[in-house]
PDB file of N, CA and C in Angstrom:
ATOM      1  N   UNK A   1     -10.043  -5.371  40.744  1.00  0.00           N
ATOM      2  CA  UNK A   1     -10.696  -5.487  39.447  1.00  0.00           C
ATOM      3  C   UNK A   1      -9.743  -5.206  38.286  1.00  0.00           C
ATOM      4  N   UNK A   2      -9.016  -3.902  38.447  1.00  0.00           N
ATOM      5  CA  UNK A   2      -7.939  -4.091  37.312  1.00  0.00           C
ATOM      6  C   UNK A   2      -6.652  -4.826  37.056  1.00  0.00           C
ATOM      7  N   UNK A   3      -6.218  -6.056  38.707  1.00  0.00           N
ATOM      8  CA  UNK A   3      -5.620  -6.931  38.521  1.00  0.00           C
ATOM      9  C   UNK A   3      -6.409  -7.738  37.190  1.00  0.00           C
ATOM     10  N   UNK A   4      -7.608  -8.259  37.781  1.00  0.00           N
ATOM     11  CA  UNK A   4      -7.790  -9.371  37.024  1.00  0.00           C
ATOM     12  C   UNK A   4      -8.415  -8.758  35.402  1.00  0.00           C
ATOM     13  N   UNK A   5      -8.883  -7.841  35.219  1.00  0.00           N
ATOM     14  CA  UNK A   5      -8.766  -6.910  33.901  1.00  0.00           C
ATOM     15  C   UNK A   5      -7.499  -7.418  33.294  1.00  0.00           C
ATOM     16  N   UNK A   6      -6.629  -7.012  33.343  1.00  0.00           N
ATOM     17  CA  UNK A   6      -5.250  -6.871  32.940  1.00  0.00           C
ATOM     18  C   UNK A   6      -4.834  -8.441  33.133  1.00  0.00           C
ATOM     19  N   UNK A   7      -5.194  -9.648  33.636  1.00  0.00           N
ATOM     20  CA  UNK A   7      -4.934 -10.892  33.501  1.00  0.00           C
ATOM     21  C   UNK A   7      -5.893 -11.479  32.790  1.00  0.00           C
ATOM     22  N   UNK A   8      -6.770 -11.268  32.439  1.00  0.00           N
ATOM     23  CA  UNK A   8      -7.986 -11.220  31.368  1.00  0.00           C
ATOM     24  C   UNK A   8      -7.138 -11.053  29.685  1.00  0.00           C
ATOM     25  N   UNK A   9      -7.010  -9.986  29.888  1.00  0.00           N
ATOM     26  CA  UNK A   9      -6.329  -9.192  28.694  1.00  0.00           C
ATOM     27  C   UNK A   9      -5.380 -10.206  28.340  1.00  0.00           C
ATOM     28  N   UNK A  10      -4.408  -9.873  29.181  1.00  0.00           N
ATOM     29  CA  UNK A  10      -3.392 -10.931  28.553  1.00  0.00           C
ATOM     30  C   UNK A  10      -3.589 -12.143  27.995  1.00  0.00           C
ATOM     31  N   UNK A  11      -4.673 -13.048  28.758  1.00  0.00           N
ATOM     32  CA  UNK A  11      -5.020 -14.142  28.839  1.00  0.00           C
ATOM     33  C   UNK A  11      -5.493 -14.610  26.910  1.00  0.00           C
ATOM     34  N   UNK A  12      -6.472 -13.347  26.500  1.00  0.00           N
ATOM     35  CA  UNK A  12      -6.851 -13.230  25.705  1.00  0.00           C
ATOM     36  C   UNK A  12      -5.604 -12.953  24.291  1.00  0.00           C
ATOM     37  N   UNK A  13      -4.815 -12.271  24.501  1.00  0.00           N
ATOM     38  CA  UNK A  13      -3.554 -11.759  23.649  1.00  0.00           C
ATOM     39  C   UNK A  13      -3.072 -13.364  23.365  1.00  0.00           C
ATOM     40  N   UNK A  14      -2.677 -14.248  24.855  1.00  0.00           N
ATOM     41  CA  UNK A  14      -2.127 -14.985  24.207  1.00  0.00           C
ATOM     42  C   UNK A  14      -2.745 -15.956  23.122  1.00  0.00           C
ATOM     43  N   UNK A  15      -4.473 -16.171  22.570  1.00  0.00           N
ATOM     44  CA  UNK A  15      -4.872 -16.685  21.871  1.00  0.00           C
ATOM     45  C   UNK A  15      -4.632 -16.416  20.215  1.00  0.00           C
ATOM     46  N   UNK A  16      -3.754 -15.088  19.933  1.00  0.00           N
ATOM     47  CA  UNK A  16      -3.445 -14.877  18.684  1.00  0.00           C
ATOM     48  C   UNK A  16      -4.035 -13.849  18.741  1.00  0.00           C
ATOM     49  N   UNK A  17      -4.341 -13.494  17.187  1.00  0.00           N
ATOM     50  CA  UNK A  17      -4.910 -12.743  16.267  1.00  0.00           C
ATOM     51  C   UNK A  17      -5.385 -12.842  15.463  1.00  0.00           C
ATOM     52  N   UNK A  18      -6.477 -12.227  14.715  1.00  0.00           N
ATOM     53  CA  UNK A  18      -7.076 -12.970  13.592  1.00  0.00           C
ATOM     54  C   UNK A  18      -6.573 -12.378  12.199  1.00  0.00           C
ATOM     55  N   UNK A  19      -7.117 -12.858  11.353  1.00  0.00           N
ATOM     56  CA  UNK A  19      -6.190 -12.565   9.508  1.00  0.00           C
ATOM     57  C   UNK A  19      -6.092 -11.037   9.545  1.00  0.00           C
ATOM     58  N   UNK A  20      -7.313 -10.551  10.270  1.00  0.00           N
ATOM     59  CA  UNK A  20      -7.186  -9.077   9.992  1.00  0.00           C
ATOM     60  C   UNK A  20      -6.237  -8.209  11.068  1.00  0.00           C
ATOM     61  N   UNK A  21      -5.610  -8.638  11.897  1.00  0.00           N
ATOM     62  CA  UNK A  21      -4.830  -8.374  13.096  1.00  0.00           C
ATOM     63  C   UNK A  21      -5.431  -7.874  14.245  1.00  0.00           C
ATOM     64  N   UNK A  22      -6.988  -8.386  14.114  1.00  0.00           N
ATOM     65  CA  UNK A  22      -7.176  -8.065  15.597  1.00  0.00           C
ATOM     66  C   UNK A  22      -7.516  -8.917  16.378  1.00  0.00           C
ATOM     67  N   UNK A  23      -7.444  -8.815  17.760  1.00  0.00           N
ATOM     68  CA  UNK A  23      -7.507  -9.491  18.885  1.00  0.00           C
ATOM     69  C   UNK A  23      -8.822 -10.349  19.083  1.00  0.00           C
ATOM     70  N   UNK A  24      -9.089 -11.490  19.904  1.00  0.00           N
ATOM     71  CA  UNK A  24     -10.359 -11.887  20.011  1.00  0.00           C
ATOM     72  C   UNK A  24     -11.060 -11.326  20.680  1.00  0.00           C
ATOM     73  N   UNK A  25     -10.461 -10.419  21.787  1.00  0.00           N
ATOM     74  CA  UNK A  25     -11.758  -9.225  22.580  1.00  0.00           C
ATOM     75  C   UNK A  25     -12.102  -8.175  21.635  1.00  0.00           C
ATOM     76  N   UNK A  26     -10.836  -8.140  20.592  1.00  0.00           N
ATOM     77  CA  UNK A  26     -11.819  -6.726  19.838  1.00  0.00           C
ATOM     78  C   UNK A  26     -12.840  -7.688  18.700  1.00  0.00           C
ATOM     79  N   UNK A  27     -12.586  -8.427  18.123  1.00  0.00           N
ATOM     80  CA  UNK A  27     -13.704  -9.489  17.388  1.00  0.00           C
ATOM     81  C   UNK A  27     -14.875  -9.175  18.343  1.00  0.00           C
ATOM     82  N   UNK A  28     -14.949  -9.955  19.387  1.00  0.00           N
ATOM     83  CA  UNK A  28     -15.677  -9.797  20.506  1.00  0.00           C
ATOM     84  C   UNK A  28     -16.492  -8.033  20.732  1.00  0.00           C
ATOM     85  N   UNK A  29     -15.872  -7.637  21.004  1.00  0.00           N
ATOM     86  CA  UNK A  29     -16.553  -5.943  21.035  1.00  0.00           C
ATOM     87  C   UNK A  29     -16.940  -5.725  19.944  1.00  0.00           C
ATOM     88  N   UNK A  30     -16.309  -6.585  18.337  1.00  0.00           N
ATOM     89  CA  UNK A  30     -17.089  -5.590  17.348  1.00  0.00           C
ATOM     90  C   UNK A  30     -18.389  -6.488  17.553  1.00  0.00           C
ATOM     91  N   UNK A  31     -18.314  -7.945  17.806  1.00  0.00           N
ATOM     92  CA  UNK A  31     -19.657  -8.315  17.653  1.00  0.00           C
ATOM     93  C   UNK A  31     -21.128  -7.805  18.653  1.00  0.00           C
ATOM     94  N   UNK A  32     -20.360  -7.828  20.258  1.00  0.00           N
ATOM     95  CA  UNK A  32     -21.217  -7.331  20.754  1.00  0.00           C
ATOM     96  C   UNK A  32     -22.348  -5.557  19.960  1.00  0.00           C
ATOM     97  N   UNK A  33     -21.096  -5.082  19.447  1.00  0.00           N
ATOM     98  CA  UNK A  33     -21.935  -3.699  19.111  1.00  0.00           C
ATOM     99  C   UNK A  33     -22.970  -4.368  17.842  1.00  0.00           C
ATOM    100  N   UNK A  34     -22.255  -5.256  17.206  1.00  0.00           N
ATOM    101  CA  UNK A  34     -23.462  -5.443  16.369  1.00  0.00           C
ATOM    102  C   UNK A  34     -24.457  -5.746  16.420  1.00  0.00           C
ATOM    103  N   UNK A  35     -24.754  -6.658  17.679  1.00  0.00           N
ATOM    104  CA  UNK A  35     -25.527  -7.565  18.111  1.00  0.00           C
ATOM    105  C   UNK A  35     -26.575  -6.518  19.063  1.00  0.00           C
ATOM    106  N   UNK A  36     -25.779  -4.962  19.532  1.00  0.00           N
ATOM    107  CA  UNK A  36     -26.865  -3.561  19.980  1.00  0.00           C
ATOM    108  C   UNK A  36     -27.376  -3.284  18.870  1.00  0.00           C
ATOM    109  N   UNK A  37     -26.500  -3.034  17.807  1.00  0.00           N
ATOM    110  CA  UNK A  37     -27.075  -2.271  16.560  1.00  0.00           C
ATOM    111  C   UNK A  37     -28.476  -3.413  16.292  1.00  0.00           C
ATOM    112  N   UNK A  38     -28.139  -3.889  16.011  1.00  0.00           N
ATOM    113  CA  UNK A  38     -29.225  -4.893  15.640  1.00  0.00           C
ATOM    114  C   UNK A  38     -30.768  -4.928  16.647  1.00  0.00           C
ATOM    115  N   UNK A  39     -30.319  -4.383  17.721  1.00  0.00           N
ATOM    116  CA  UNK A  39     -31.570  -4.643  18.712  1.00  0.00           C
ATOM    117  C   UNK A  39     -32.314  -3.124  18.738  1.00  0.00           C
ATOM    118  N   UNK A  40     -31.059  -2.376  18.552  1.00  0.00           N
ATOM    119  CA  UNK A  40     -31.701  -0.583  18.600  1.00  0.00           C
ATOM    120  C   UNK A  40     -32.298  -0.697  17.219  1.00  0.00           C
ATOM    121  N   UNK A  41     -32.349  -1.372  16.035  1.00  0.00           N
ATOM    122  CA  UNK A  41     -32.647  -1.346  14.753  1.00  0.00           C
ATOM    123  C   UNK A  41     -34.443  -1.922  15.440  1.00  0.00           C
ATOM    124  N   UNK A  42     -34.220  -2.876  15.319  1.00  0.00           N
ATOM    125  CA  UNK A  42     -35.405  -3.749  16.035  1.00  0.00           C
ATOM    126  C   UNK A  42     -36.231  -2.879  17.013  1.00  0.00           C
ATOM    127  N   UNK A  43     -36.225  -2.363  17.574  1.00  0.00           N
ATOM    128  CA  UNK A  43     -37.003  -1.001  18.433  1.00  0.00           C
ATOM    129  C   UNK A  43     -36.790  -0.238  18.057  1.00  0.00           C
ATOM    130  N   UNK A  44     -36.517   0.589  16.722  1.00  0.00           N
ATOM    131  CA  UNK A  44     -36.826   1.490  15.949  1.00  0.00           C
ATOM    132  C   UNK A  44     -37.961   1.039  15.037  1.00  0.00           C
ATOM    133  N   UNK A  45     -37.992  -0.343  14.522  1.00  0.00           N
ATOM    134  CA  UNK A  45     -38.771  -0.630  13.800  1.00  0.00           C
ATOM    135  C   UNK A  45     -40.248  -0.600  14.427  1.00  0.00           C
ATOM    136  N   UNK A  46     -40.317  -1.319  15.606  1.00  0.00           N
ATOM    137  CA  UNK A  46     -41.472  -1.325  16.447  1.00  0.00           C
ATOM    138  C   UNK A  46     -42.002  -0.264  17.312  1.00  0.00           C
ATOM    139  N   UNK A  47     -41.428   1.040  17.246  1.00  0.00           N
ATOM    140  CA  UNK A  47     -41.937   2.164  17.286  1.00  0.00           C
ATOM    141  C   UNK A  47     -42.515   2.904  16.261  1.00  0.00           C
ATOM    142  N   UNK A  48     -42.164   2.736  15.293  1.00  0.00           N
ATOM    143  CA  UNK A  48     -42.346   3.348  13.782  1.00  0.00           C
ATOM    144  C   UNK A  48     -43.943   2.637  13.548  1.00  0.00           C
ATOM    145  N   UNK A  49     -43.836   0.856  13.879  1.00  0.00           N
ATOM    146  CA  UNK A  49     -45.403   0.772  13.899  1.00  0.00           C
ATOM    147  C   UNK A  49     -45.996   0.929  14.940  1.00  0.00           C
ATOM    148  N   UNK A  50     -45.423   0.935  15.632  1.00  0.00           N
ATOM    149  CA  UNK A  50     -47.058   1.420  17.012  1.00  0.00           C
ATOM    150  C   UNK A  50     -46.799   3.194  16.577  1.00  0.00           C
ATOM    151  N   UNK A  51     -46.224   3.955  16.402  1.00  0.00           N
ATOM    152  CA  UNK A  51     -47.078   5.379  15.639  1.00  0.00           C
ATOM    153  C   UNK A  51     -47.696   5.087  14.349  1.00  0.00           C
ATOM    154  N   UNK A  52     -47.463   4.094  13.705  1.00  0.00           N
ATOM    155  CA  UNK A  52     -48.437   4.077  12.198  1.00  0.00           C
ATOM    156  C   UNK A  52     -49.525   3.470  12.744  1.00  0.00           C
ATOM    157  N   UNK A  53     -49.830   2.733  13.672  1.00  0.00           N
ATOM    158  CA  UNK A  53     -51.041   1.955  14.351  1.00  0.00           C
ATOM    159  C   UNK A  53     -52.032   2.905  14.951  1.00  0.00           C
ATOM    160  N   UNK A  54     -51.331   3.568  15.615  1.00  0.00           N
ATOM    161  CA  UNK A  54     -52.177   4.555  16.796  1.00  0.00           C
ATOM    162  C   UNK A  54     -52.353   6.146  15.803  1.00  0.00           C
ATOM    163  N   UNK A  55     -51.443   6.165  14.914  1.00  0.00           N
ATOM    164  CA  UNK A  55     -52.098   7.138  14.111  1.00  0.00           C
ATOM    165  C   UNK A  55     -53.466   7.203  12.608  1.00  0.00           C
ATOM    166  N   UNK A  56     -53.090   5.738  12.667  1.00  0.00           N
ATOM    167  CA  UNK A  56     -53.661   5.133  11.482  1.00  0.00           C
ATOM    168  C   UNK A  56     -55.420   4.852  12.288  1.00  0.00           C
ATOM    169  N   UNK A  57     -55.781   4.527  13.552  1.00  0.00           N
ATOM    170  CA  UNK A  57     -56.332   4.116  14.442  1.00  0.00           C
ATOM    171  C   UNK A  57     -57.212   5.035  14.459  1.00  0.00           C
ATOM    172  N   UNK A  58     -56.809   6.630  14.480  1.00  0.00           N
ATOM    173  CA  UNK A  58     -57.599   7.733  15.386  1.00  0.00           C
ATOM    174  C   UNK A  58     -58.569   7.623  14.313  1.00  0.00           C
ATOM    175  N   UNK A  59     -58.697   7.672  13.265  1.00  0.00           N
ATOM    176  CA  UNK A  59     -59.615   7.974  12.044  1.00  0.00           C
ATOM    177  C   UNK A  59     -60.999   6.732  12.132  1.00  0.00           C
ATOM    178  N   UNK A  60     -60.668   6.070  13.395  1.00  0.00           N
ATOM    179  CA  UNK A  60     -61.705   5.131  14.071  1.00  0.00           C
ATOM    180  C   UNK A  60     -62.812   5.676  14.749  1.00  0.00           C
ATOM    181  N   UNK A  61     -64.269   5.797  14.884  1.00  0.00           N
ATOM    182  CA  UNK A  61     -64.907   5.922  15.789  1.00  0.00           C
ATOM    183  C   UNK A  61     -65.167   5.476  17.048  1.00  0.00           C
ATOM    184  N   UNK A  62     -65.632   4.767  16.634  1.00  0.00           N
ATOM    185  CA  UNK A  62     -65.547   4.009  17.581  1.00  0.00           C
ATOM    186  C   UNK A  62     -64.965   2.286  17.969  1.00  0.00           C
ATOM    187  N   UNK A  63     -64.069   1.945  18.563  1.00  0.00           N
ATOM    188  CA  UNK A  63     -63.596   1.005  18.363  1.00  0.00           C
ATOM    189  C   UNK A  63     -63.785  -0.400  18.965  1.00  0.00           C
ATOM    190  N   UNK A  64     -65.239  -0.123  19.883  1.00  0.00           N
ATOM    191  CA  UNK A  64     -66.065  -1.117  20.417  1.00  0.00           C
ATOM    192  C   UNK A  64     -66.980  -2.032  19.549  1.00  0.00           C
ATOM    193  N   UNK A  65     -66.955  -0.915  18.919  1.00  0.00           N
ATOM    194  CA  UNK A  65     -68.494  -1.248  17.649  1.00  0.00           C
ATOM    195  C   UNK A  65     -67.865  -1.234  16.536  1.00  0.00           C
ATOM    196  N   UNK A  66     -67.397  -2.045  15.200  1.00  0.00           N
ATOM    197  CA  UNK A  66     -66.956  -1.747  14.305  1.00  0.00           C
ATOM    198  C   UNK A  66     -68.022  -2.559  13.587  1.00  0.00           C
ATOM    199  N   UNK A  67     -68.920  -2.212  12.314  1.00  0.00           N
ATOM    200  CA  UNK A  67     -69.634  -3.207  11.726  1.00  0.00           C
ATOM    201  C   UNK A  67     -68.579  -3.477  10.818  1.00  0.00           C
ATOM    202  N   UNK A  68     -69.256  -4.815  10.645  1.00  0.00           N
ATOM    203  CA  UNK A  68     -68.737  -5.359   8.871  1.00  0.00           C
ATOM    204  C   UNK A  68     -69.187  -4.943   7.641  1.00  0.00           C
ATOM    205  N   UNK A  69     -68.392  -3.999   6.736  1.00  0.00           N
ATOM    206  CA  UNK A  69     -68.831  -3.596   5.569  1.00  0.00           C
ATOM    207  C   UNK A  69     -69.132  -4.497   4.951  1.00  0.00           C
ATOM    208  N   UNK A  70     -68.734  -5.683   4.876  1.00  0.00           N
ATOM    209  CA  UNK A  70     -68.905  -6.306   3.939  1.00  0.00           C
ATOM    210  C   UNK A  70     -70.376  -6.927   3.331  1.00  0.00           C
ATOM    211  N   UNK A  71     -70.763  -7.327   5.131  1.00  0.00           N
ATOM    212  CA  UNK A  71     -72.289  -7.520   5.632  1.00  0.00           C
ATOM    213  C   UNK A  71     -73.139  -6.547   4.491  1.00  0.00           C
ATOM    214  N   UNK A  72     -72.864  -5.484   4.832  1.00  0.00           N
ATOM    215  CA  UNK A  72     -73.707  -4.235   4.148  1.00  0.00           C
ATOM    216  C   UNK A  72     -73.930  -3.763   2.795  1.00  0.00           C
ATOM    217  N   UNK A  73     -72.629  -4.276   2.250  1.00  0.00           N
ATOM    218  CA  UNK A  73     -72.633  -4.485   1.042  1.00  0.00           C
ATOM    219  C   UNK A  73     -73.320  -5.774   0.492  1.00  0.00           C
ATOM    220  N   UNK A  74     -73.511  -6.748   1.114  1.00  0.00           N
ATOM    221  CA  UNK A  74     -74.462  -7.725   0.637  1.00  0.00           C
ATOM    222  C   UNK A  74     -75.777  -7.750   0.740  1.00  0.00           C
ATOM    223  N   UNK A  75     -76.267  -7.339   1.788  1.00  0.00           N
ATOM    224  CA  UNK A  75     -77.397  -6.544   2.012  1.00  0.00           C
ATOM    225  C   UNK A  75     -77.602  -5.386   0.890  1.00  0.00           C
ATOM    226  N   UNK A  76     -76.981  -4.481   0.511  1.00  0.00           N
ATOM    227  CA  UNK A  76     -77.517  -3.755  -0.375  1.00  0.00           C
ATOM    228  C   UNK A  76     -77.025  -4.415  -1.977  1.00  0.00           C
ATOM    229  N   UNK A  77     -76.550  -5.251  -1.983  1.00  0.00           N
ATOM    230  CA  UNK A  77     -76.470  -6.034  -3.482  1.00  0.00           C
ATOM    231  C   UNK A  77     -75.710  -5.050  -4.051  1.00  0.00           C
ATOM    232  N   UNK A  78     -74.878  -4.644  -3.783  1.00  0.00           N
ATOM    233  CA  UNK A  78     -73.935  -3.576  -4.435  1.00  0.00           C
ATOM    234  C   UNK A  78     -73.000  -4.780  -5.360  1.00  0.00           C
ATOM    235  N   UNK A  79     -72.108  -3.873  -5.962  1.00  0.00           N
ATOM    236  CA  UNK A  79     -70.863  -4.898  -7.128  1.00  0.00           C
ATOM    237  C   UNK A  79     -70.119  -5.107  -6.378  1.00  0.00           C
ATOM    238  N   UNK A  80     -69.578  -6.696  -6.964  1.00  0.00           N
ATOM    239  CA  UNK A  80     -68.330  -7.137  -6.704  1.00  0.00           C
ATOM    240  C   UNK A  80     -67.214  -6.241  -6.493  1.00  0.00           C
ATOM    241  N   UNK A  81     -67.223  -4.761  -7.420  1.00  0.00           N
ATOM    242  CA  UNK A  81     -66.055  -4.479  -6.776  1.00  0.00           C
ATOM    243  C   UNK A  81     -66.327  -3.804  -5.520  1.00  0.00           C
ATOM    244  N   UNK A  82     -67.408  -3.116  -5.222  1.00  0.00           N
ATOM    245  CA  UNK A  82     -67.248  -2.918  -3.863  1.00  0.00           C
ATOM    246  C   UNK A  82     -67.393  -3.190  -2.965  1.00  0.00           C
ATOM    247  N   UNK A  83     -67.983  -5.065  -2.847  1.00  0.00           N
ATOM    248  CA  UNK A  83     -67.508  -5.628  -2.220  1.00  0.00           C
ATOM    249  C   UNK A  83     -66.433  -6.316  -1.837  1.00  0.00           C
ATOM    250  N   UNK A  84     -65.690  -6.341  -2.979  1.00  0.00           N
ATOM    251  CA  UNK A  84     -63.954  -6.499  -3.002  1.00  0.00           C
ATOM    252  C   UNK A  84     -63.318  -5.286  -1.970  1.00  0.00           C
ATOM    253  N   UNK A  85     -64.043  -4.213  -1.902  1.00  0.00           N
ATOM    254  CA  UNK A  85     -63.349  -3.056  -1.361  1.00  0.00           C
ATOM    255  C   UNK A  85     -63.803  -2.474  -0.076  1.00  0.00           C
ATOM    256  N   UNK A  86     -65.040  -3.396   0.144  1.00  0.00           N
ATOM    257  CA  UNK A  86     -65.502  -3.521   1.697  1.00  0.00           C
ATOM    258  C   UNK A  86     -64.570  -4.424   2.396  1.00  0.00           C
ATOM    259  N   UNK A  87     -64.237  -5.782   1.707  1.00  0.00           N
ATOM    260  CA  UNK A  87     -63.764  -6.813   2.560  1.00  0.00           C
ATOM    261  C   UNK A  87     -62.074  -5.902   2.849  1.00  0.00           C
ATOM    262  N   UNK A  88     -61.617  -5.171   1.802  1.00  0.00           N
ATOM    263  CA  UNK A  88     -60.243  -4.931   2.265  1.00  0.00           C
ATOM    264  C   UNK A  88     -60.497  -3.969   3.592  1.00  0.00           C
ATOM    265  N   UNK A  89     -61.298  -3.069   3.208  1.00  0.00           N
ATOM    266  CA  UNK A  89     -61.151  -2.056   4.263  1.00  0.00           C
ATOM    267  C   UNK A  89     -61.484  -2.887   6.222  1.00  0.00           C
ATOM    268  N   UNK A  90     -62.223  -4.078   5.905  1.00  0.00           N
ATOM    269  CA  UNK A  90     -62.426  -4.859   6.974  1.00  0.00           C
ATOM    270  C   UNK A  90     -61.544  -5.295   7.445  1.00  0.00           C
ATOM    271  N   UNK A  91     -60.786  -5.895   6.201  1.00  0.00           N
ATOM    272  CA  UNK A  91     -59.581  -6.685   6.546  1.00  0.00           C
ATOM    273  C   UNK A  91     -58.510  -5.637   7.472  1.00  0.00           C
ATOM    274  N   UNK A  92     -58.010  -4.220   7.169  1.00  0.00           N
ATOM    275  CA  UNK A  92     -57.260  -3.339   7.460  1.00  0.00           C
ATOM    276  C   UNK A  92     -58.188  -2.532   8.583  1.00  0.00           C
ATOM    277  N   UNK A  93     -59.229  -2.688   9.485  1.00  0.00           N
ATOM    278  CA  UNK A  93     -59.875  -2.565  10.636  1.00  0.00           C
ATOM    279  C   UNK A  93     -59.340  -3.434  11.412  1.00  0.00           C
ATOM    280  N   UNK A  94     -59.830  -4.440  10.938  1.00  0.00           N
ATOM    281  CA  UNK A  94     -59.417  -5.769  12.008  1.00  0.00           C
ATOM    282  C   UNK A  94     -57.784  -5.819  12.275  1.00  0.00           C
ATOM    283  N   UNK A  95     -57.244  -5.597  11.138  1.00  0.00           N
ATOM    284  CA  UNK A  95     -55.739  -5.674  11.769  1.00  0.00           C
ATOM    285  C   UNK A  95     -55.192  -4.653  12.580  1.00  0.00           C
ATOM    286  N   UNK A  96     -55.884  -3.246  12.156  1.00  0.00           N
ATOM    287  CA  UNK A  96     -55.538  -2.186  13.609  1.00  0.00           C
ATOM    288  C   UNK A  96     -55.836  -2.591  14.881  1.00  0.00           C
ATOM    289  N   UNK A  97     -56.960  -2.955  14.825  1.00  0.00           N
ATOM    290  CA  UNK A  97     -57.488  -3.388  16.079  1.00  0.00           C
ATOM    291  C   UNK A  97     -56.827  -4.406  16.809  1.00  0.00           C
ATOM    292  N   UNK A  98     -56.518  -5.461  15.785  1.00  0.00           N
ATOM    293  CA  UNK A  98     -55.873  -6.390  16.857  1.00  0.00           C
ATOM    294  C   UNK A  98     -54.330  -5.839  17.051  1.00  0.00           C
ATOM    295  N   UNK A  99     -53.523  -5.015  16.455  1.00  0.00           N
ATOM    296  CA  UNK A  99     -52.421  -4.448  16.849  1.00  0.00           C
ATOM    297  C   UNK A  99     -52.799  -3.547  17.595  1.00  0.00           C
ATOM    298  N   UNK A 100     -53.477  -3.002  18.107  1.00  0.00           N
ATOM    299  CA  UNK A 100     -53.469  -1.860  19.290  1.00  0.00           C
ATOM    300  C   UNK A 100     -54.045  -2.735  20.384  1.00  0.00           C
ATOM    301  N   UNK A 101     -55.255  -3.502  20.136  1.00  0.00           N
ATOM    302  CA  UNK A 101     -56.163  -4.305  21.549  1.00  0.00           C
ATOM    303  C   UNK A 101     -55.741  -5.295  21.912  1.00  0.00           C
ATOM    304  N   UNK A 102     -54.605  -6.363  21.358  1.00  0.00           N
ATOM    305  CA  UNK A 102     -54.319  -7.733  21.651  1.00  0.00           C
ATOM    306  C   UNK A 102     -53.979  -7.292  22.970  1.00  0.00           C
ATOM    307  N   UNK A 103     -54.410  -8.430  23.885  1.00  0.00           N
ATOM    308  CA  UNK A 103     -53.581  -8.272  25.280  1.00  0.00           C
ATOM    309  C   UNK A 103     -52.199  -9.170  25.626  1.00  0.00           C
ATOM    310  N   UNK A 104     -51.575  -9.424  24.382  1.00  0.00           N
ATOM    311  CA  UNK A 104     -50.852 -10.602  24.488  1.00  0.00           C
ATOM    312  C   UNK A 104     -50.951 -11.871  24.592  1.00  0.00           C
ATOM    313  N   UNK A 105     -52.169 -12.178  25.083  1.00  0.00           N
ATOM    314  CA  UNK A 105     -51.705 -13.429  25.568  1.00  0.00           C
ATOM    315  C   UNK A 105     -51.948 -14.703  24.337  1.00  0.00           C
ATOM    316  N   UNK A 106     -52.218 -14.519  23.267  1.00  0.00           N
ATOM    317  CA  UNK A 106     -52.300 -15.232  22.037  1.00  0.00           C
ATOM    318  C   UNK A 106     -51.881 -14.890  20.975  1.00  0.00           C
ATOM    319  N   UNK A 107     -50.302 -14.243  21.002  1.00  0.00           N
ATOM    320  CA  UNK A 107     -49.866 -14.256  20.646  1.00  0.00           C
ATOM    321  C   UNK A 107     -49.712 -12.377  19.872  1.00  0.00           C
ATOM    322  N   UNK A 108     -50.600 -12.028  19.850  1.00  0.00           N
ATOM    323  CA  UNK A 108     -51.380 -10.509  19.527  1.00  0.00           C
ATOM    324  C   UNK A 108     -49.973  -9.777  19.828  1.00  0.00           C
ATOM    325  N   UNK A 109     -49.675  -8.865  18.978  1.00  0.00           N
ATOM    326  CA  UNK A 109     -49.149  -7.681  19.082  1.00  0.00           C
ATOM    327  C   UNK A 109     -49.506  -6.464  20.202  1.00  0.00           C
ATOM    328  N   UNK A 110     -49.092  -6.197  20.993  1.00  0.00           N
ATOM    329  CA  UNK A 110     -50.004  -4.978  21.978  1.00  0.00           C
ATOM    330  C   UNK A 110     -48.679  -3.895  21.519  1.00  0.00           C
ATOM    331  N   UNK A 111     -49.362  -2.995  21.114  1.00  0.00           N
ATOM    332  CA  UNK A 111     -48.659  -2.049  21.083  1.00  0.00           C
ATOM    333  C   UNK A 111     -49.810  -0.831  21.677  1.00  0.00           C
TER     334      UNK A 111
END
C-alpha cells in the first residue's frame, strides 16, 4: 500500500502546481474538507430544527385531534382580525405536525 501511495504521489507532483503553489492532492484535500464542512453544516442545521419542532410541539395536546380555529372563529362571527390570527396559528399547527408526523413517503420532513 505504501508502494503504490508513494507512486500515486508522485504521479500527482508530476501534474504541476497551481498559481498558489499547491499540489493537486492538496487542492483536492482542501476541497474534500469543504465538501465535510458543508455536510456537518447541513446536520447542524437539521438538528437545530427537529429540537425547534419537538420543542415547539410539546405545547400540543393533543396531536390526534387538532380542531380548526379558524372553523370556530366563523362560527362565533368574531373579527377579521382574529380570524386572520386563527388561520396563522392553524397554519403553524399544521406545519409542526407535518414536520414531526410525515412518514416520508411524500415527500414530508420526518424528523
Amino acid at each position: 500500500p505504501f508502494v503504490r501511495a508513494e507512486k500515486f504521489h508522485r504521479a500527482i507532483r508530476k501534474l504541476g502546481v497551481t498559481k498558489k503553489g499547491q499540489t493537486y492532492l492538496d487542492k483536492f484535500r482542501r476541497i474534500i474538507t469543504e465538501i465535510g464542512n458543508a455536510l456537518g453544516y447541513v446536520r447542524t442545521v437539521r438538528s437545530a430544527g427537529m429540537q425547534y419542532s419537538s420543542n415547539a410541539i410539546k405545547f400540543v395536546p393533543d396531536l390526534e385531534d387538532i380542531c380548526e380555529f379558524t372553523e370556530l372563529v366563523d362560527e362565533q362571527k368574531l373579527s377579521p382580525e382574529t380570524r386572520e390570527a386563527c388561520a396563522n396559528l392553524d397554519s403553524v399547527l399544521k406545519s409542526l405536525i407535518d414536520s414531526i408526523g410525515g412518514d416520508g413517503s411524500d415527500g414530508e420532513t420526518e424528523y
